[in-house]
Protein backbone atom coordinates (compact mmCIF):
# COMPACT_ATOMS: atom_id res chain seq x y z
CA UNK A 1 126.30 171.58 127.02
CA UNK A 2 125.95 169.14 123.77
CA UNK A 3 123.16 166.47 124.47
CA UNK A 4 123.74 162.88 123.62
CA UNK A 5 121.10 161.20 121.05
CA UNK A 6 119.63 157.97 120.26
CA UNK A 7 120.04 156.49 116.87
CA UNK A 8 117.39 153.98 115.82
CA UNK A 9 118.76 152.11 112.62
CA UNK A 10 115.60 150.17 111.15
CA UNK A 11 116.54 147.82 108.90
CA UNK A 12 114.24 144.57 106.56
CA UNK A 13 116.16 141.83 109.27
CA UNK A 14 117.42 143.58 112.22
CA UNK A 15 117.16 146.75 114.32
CA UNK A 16 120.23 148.75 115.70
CA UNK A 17 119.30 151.15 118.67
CA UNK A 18 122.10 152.91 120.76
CA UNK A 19 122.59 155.96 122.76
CA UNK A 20 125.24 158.24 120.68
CA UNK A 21 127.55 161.06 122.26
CA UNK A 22 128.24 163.93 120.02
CA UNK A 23 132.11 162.09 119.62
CA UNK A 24 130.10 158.81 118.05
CA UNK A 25 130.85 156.71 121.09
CA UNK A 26 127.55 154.51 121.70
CA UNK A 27 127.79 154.44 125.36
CA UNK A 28 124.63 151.83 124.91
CA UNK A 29 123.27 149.80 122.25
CA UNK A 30 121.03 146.74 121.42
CA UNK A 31 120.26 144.67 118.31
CA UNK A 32 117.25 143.27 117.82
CA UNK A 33 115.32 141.11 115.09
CA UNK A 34 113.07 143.67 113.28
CA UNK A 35 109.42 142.79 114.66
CA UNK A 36 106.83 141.59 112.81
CA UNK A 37 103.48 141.93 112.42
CA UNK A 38 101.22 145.02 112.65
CA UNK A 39 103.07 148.48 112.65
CA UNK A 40 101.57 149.62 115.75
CA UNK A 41 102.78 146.89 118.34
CA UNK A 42 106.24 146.63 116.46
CA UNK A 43 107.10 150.62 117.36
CA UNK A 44 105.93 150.03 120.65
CA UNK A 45 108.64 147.19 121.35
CA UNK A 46 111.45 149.12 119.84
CA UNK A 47 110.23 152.26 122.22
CA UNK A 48 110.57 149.55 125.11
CA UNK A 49 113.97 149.12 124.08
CA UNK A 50 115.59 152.49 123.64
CA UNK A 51 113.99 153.38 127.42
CA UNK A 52 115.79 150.37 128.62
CA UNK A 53 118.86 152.12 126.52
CA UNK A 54 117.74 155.03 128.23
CA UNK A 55 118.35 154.04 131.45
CA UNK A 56 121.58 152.00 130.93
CA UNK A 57 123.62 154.34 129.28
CA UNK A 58 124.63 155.83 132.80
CA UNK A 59 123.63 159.80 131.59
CA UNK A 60 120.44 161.52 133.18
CA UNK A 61 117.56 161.31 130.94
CA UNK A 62 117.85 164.92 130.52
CA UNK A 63 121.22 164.71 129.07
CA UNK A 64 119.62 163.29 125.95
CA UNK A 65 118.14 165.30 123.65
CA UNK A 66 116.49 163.88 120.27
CA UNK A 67 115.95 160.41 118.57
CA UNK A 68 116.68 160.03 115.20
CA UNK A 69 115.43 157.14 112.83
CA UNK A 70 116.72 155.89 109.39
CA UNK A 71 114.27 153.78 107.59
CA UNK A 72 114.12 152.05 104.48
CA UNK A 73 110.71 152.92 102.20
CA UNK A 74 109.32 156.01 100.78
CA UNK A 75 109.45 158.55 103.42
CA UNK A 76 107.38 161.91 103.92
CA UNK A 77 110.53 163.39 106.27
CA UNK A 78 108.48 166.32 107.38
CA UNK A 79 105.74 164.32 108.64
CA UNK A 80 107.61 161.34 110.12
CA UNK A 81 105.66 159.14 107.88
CA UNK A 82 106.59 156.01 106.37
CA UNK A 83 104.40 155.78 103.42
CA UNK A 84 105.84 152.10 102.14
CA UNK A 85 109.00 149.53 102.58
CA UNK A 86 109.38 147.06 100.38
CA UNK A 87 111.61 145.03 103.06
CA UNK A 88 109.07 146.05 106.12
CA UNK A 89 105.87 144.24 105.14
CA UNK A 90 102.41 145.98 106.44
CA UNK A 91 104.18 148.88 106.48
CA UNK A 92 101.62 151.46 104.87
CA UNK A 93 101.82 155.48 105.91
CA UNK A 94 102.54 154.66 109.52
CA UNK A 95 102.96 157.35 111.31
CA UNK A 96 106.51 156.33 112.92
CA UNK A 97 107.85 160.10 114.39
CA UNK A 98 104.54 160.73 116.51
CA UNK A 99 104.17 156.98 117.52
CA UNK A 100 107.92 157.07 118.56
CA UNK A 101 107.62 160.55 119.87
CA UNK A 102 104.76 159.59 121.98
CA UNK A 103 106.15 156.92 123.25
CA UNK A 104 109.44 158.36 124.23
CA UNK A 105 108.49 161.64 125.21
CA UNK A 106 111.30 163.43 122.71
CA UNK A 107 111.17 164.85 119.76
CA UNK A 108 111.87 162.35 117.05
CA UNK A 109 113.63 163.21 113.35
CA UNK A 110 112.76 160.05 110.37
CA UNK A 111 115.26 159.93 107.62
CA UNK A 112 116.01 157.42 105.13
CA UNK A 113 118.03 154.72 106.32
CA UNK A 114 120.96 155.23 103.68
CA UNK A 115 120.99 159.31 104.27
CA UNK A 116 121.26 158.50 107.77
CA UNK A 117 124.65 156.00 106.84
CA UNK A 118 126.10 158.78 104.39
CA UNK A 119 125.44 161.02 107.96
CA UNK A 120 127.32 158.91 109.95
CA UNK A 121 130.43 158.71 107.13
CA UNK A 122 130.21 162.63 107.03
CA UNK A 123 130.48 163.44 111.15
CA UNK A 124 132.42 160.33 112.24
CA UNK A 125 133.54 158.07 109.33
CA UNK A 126 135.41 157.48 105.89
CA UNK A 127 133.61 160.85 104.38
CA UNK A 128 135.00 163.04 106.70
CA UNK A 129 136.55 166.32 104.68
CA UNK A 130 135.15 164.57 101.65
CA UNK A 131 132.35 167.63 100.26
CA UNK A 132 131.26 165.39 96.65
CA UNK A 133 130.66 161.32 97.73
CA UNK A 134 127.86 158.65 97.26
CA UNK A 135 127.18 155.97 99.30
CA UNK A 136 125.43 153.12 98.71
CA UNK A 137 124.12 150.89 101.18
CA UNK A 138 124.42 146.99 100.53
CA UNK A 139 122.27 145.11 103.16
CA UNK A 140 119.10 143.47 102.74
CA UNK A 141 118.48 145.53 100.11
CA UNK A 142 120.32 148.70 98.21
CA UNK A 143 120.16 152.23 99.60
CA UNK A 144 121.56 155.15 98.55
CA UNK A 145 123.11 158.88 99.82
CA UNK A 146 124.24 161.58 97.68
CA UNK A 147 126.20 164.26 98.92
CA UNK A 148 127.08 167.48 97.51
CA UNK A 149 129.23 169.88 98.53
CA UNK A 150 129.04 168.13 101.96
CA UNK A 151 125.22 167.74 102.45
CA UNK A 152 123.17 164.94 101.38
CA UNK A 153 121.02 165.60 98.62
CA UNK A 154 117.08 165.15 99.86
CA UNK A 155 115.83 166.50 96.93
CA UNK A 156 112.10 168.11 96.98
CA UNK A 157 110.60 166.02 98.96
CA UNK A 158 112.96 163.99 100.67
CA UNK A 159 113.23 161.32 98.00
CA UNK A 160 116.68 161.42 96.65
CA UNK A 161 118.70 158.47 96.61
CA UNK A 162 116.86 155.72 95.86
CA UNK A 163 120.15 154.33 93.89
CA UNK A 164 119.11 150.76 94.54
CA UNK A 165 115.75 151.08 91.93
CA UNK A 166 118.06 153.11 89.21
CA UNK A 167 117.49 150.74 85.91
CA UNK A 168 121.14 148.48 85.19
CA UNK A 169 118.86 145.91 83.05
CA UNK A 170 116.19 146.11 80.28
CA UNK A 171 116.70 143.08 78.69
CA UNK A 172 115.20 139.80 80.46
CA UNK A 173 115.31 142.61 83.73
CA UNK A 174 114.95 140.19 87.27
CA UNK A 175 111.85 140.94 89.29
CA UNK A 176 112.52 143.25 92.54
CA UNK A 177 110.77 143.66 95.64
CA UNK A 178 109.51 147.42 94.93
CA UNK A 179 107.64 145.48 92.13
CA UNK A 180 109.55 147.35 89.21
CA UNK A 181 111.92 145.01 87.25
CA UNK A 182 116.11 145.69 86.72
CA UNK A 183 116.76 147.49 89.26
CA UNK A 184 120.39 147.31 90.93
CA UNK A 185 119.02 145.82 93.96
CA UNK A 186 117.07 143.08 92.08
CA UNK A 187 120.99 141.73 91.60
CA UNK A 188 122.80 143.22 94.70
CA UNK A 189 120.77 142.99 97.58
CA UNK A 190 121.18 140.46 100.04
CA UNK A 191 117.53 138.77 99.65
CA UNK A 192 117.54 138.54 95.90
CA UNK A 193 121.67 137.53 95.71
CA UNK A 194 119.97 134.46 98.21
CA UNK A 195 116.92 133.77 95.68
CA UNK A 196 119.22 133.97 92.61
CA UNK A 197 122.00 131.63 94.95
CA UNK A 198 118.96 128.97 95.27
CA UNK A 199 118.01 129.25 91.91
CA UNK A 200 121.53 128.30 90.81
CA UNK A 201 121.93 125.45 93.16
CA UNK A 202 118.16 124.12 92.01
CA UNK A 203 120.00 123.69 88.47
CA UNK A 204 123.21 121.75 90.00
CA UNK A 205 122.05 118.30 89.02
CA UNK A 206 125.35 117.21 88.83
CA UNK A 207 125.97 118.93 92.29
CA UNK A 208 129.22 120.36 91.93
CA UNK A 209 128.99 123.02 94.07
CA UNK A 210 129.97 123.32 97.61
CA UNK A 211 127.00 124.56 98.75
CA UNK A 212 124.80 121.65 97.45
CA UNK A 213 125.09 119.40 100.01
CA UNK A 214 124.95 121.98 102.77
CA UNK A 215 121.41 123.55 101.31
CA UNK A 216 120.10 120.17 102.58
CA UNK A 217 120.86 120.54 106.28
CA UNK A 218 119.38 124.18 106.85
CA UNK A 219 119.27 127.80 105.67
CA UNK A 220 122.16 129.22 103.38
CA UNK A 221 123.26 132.79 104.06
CA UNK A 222 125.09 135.35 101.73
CA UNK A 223 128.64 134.64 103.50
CA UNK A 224 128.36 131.11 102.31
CA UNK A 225 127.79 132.17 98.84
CA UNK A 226 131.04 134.22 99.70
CA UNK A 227 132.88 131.52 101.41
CA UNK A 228 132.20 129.02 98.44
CA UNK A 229 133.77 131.43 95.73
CA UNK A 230 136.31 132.35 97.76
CA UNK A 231 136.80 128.06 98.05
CA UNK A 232 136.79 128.33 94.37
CA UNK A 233 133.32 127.23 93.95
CA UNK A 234 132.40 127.98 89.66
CA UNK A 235 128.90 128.59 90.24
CA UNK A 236 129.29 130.53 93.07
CA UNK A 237 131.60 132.59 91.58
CA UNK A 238 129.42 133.25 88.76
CA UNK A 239 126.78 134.62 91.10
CA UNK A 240 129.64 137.00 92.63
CA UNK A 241 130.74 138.23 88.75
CA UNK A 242 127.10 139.32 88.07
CA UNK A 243 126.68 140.97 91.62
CA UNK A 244 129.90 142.99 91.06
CA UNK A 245 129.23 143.62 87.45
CA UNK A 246 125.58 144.59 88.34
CA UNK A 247 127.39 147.08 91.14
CA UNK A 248 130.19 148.68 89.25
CA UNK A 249 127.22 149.38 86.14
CA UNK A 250 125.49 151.52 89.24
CA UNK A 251 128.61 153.33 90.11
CA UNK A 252 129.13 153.83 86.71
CA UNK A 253 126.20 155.63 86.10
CA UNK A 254 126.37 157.75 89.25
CA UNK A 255 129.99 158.48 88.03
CA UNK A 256 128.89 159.90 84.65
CA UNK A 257 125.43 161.77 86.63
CA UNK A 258 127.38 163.15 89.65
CA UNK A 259 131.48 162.79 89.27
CA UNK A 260 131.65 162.43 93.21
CA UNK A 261 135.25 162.15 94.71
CA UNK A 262 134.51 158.76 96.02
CA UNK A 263 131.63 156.10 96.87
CA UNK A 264 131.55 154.58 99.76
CA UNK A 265 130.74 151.30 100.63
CA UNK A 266 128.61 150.34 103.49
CA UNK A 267 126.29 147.27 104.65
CA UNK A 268 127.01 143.46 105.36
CA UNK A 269 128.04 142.90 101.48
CA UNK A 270 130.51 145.31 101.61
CA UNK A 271 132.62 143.30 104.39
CA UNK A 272 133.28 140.61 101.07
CA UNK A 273 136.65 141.53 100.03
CA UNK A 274 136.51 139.38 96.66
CA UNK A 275 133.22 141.44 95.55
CA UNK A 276 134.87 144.56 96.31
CA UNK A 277 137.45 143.80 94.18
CA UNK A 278 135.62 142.58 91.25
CA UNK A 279 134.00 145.72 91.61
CA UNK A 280 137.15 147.31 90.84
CA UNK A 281 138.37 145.52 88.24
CA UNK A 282 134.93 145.81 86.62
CA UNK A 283 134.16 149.54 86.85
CA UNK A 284 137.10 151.02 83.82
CA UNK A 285 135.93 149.16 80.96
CA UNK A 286 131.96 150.92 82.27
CA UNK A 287 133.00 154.56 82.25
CA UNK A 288 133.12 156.66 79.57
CA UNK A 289 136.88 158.30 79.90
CA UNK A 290 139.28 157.60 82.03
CA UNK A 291 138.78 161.20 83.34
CA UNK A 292 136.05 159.70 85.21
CA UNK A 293 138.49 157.75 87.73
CA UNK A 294 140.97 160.38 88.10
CA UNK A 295 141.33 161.21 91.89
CA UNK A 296 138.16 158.83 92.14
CA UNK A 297 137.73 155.59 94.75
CA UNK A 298 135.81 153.02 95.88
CA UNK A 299 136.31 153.00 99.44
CA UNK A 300 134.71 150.77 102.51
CA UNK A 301 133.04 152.70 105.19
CA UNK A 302 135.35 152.71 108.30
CA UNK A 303 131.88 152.91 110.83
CA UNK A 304 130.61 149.45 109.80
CA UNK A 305 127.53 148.35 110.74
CA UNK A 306 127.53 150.87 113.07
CA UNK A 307 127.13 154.23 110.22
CA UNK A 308 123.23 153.79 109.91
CA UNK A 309 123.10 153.89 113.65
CA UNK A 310 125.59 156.34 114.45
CA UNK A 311 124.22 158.46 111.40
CA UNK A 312 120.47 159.03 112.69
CA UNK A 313 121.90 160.04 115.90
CA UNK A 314 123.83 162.31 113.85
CA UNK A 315 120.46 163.40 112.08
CA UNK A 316 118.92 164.00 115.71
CA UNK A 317 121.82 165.96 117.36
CA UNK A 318 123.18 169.66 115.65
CA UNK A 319 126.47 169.53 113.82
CA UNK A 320 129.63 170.83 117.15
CA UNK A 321 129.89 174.64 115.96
């Protein structure tokens, strides 16, 4: 008899935690705010929650087997340890698999948070029968999966795929949060699209966009930086062309070092329909033939916010024979 799993899907704003069958249906699930503060306290209130999980997903505790975590940061997978994240601050080599594992009383698997999405795409989702694929995560920041011939790439030492800190800029390159400069995420990810949204509207002194008015009443978000360009909104729009354009320069690299079948999509940014599609439009005139887009797509996972979380499950519970 298959055991059910729990998928922990740790993320720089929010957590994801649900009980997963081996079908993908969550028969639980809870979303938190990601904890701050020390390390040690914050593991100990997720734990709390996935026992509460636990208890209210209806099975008997020993019908579930393994926990499985995806994680942004730099990642020793063997040992469970997360040795930095950029978007998890204090985070420094914490030992998250034992603390979890001792908590829990199961054995715990740590993955990177974007290996566990591309997971999730290959056992329920979009990926499914696809063997050659990328996916690249666009939430808080950028992750990144690559799979080959139907396994995702960890490389030697678990490391592979950190497509958000490839290089797309070396001249004037934007500060990121993993203290390099240029990288994709500096331009994609959700917290620096926001800083470079506020930079734009601190230069509006004629205050023609949309969103000028409405930065004076409270906090903007990344769907009303959408929601303005979709309005018609110039500057906002502008912000949206250099996202996309800083995107499709990513795929085309991975296009030209990998020729997968397809990339997938996933995260909160990929929901925006008109950055998808400047994507698009963008990515021929980056390739270097043609040949490059034959039988090629860029597709929109079909698991949602749900593939990180259904995809450490997936990491935690063995593949139906």
């Amino acid at each position: 008899m298959e055991l059910a799993g729990v998928g922990i899907d740790l993320g720089g704003t929010s957590v994801k935690m649900g009980v997963v069958t081996p079908e993908g249906e969550v028969l639980a699930r809870k979303e938190v705010a990601t904890p701050k503060g020390p390390a040690r306290p914050a593991v100990a209130e997720l734990s709390r929650v996935v026992l509460q999980l636990i208890q209210a997903s209806g099975l008997r505790p020993e019908r579930i087997g393994s926990v499985g975590v995806g994680t942004p940061g730099i990642l020793d997978p063997k040992k469970g340890l997360v040795r930095t994240a950029s978007n998890l601050e204090g985070w420094v080599d914490v030992p998250l698999g034992d603390w979890l594992a001792n908590d829990l009383g199961r054995p715990v698997r740590v993955i990177n948070d974007a290996h566990a999405a591309a997971l999730g795409e290959i056992r329920f989702g979009t990926a499914k029968g696809i063997e050659d694929l990328v996916l690249l995560t666009l939430g808080t920041g950028v992750g990144g999966a690559v799979v080959v011939g139907g396994r995702v790439v960890g490389g030697s030492r678990g490391l592979a795929g950190e497509l958000g800190h490839m290089r797309i800029e070396m001249s004037q390159p934007r500060p990121c949060g993993c203290g390099l400069f240029g990288c994709l995420e500096a331009y994609a990810g959700a917290k620096n699209i926001l800083k470079r949204m506020h930079e734009a509207l601190a230069d509006d002194i004629q205050e023609i966009s949309l969103l000028k008015e409405k930065s004076k009443v409270g906090p903007l978000t990344v769907e009303d930086l959408f929601w303005a360009a979709a309005e018609g909104d110039g500057i906002m729009l502008r912000l949206v062309d250099e996202t996309a354009l800083a995107l499709a320069a990513g795929i085309a690299n991975l296009l030209h070092a990998l020729n997968p079948k397809a990339v997938v999509l996933a995260g909160g940014l990929s929901r925006s329909a008109l950055l998808v599609e400047k994507v698009q439009e963008y990515l021929p005139d980056l390739v270097l033939n043609p040949a490059y887009l034959d039988d090629f797509c860029v597709t929109i996972s079909s698991l949602g916010s749900d593939a990180g979380l259904l995809g450490a499950a997936a990491a935690a519970m063995p593949f139906p024979s």
